[in-house]
C-alpha atoms as a PDB file:
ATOM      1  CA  UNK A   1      74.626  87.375  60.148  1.00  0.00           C
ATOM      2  CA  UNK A   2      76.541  87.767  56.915  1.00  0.00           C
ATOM      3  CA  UNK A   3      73.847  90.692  55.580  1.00  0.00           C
ATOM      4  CA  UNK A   4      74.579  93.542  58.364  1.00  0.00           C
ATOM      5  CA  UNK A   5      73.276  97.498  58.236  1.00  0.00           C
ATOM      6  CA  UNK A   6      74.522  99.839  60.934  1.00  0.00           C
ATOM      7  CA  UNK A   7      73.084 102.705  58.884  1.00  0.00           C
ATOM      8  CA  UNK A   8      69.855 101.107  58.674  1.00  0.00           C
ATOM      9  CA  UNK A   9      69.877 100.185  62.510  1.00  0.00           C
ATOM     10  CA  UNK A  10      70.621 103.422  63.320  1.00  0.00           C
ATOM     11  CA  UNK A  11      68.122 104.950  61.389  1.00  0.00           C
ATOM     12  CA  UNK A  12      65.243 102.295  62.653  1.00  0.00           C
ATOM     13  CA  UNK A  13      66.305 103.658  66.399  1.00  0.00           C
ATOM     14  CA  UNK A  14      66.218 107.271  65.482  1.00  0.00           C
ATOM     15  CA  UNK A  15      62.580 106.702  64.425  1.00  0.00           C
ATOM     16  CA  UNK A  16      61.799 104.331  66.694  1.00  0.00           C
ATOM     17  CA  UNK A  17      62.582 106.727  70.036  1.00  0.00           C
ATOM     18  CA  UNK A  18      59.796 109.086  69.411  1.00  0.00           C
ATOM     19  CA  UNK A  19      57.010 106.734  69.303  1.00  0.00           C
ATOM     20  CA  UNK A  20      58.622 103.486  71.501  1.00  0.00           C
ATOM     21  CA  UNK A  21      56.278 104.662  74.262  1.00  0.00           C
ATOM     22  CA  UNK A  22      53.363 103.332  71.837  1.00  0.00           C
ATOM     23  CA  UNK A  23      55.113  99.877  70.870  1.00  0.00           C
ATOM     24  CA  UNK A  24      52.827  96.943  72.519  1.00  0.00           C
ATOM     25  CA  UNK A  25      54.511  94.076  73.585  1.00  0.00           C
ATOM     26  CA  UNK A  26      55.739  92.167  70.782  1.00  0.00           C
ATOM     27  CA  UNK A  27      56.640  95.388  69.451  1.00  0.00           C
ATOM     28  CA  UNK A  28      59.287  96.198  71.812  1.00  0.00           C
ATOM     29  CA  UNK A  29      60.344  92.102  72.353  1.00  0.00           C
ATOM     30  CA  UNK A  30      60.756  91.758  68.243  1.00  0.00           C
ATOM     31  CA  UNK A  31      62.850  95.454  68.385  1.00  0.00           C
ATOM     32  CA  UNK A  32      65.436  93.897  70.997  1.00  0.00           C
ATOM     33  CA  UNK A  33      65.493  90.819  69.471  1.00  0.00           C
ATOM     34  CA  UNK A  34      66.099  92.371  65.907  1.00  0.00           C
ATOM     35  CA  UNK A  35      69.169  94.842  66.985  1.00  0.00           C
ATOM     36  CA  UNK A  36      70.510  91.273  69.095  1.00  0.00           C
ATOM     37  CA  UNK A  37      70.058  89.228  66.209  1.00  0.00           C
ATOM     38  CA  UNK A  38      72.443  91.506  63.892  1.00  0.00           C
ATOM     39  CA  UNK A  39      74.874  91.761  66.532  1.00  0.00           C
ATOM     40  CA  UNK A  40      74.275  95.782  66.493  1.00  0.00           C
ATOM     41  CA  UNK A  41      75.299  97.459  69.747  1.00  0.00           C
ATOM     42  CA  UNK A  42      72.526 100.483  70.233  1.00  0.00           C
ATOM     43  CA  UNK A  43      72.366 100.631  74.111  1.00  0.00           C
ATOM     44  CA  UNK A  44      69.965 103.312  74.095  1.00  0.00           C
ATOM     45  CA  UNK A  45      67.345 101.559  72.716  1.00  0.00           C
ATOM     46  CA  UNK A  46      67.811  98.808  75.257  1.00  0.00           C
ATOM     47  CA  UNK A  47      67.531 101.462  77.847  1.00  0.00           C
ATOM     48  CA  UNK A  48      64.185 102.846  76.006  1.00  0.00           C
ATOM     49  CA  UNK A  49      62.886  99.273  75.551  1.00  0.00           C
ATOM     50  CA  UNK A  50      63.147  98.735  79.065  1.00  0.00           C
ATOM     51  CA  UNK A  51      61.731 101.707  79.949  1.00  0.00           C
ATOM     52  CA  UNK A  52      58.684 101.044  77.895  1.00  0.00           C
ATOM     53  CA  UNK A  53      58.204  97.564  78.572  1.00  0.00           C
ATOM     54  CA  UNK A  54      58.777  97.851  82.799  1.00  0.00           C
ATOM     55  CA  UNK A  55      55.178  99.518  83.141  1.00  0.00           C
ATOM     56  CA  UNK A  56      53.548  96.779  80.704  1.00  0.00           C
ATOM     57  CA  UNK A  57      55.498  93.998  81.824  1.00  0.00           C
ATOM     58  CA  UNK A  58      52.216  92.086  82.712  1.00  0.00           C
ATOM     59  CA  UNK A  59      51.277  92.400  78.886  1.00  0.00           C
ATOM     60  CA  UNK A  60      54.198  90.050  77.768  1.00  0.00           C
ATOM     61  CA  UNK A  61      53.504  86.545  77.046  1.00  0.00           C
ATOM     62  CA  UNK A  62      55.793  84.066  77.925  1.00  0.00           C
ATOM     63  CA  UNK A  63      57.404  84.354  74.158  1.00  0.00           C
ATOM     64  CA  UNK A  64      57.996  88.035  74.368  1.00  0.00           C
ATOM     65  CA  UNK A  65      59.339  87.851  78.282  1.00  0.00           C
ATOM     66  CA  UNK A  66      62.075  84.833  76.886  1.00  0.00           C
ATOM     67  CA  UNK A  67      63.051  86.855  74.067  1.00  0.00           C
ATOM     68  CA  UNK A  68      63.338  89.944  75.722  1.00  0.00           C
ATOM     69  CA  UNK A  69      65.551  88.706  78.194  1.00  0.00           C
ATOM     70  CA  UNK A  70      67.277  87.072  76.011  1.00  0.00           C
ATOM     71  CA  UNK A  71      67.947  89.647  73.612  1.00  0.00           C
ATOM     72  CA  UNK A  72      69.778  91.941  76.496  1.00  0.00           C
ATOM     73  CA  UNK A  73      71.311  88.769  77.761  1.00  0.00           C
ATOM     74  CA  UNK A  74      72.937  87.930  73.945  1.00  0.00           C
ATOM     75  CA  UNK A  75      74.086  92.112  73.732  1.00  0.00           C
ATOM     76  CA  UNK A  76      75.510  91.612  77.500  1.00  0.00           C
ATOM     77  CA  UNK A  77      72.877  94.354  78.270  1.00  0.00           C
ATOM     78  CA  UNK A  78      72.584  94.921  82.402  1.00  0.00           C
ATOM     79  CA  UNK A  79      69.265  96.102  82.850  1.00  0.00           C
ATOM     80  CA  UNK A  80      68.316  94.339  86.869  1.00  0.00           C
ATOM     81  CA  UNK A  81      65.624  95.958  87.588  1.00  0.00           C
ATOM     82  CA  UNK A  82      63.566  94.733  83.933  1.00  0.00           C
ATOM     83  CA  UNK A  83      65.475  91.398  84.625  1.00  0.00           C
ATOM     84  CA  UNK A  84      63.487  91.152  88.379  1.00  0.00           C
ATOM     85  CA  UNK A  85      59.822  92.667  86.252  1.00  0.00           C
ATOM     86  CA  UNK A  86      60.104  89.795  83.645  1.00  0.00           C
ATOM     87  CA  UNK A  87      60.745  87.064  86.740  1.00  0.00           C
ATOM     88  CA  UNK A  88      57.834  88.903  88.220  1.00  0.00           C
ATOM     89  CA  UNK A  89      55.751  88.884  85.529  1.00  0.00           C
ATOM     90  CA  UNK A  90      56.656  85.049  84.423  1.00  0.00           C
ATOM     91  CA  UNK A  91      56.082  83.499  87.311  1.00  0.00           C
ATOM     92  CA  UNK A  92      52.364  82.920  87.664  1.00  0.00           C
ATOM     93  CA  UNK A  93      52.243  81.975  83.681  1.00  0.00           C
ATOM     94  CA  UNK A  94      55.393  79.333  83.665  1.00  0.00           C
ATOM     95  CA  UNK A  95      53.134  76.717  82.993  1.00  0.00           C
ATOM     96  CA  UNK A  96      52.544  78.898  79.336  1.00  0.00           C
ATOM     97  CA  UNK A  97      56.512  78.345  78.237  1.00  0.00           C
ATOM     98  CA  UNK A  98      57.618  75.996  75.831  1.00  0.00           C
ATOM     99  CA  UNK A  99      60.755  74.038  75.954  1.00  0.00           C
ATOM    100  CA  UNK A 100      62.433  77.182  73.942  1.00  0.00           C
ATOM    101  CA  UNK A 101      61.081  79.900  75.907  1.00  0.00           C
ATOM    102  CA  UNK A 102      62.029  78.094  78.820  1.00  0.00           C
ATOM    103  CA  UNK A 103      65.598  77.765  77.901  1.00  0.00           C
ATOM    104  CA  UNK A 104      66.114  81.314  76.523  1.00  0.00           C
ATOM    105  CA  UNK A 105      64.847  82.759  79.876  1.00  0.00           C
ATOM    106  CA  UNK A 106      67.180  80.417  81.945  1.00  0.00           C
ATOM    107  CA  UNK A 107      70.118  80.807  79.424  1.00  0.00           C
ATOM    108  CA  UNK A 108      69.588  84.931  79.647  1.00  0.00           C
ATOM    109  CA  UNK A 109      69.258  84.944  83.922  1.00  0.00           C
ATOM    110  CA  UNK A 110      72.379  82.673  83.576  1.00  0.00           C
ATOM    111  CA  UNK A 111      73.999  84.195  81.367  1.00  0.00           C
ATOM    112  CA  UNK A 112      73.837  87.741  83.006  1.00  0.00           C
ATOM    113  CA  UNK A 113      74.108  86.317  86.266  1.00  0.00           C
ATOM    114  CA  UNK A 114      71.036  87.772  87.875  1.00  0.00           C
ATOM    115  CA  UNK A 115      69.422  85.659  90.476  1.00  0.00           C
ATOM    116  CA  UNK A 116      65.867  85.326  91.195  1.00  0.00           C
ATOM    117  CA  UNK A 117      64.995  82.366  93.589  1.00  0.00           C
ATOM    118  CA  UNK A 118      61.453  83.179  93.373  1.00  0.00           C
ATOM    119  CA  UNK A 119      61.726  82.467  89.519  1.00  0.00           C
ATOM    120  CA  UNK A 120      64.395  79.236  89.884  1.00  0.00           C
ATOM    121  CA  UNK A 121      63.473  77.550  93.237  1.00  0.00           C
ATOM    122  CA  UNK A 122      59.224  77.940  92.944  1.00  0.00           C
END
């Protein structure tokens, strides 16, 4: 993106750590995928994200488990043990992806090399 604020980023995570603990679903898929989307390199937040979203994983719809993913997968992110929740938690909804949520959850497993037969072979 052409349009890019470190200060801005920075500032959104300093607020944001305080009160990530609170962010629903969306709110912590749509954080990730905002810092990935610029390109901004804030591995703490990924690391808080995760943290948050682990003990709501079964919250995420199959949007906000793709773009997740995704999001660490695009900032080269290692995070295995939220990679294993989301395969976890997507399983018994696949049949809720789309064609696009379906490919960013393959492309980010692929892409970061994390295996989960449960998640590729059921």
């Amino acid at each position: 993106m052409d349009h890019q604020h470190p200060t801005l980023f920075d500032a959104v995570a300093k607020a944001a750590f305080p009160i990530i603990g609170t962010f629903n679903s969306q709110d912590l898929a749509n954080t990730v995928n905002a810092f990935a989307k610029m390109d901004h390199q804030h591995p703490m937040v990924f690391d808080a994200v995760a943290k948050a979203a682990i003990p709501i994983i079964d919250t995420f719809n199959s949007q906000s488990l793709a773009n997740t993913v995704n999001a660490f997968a695009k900032m080269d992110h290692q995070h295995p043990i939220l990679f294993d929740e989301v395969a976890k938690a997507a399983i018994p909804i696949i049949d809720t992806f789309n064609s696009q949520s379906l490919a960013n959850i393959v492309n980010a497993f692929a892409k970061m090399d994390h295996e989960h037969p449960m998640l590729f072979d059921g």
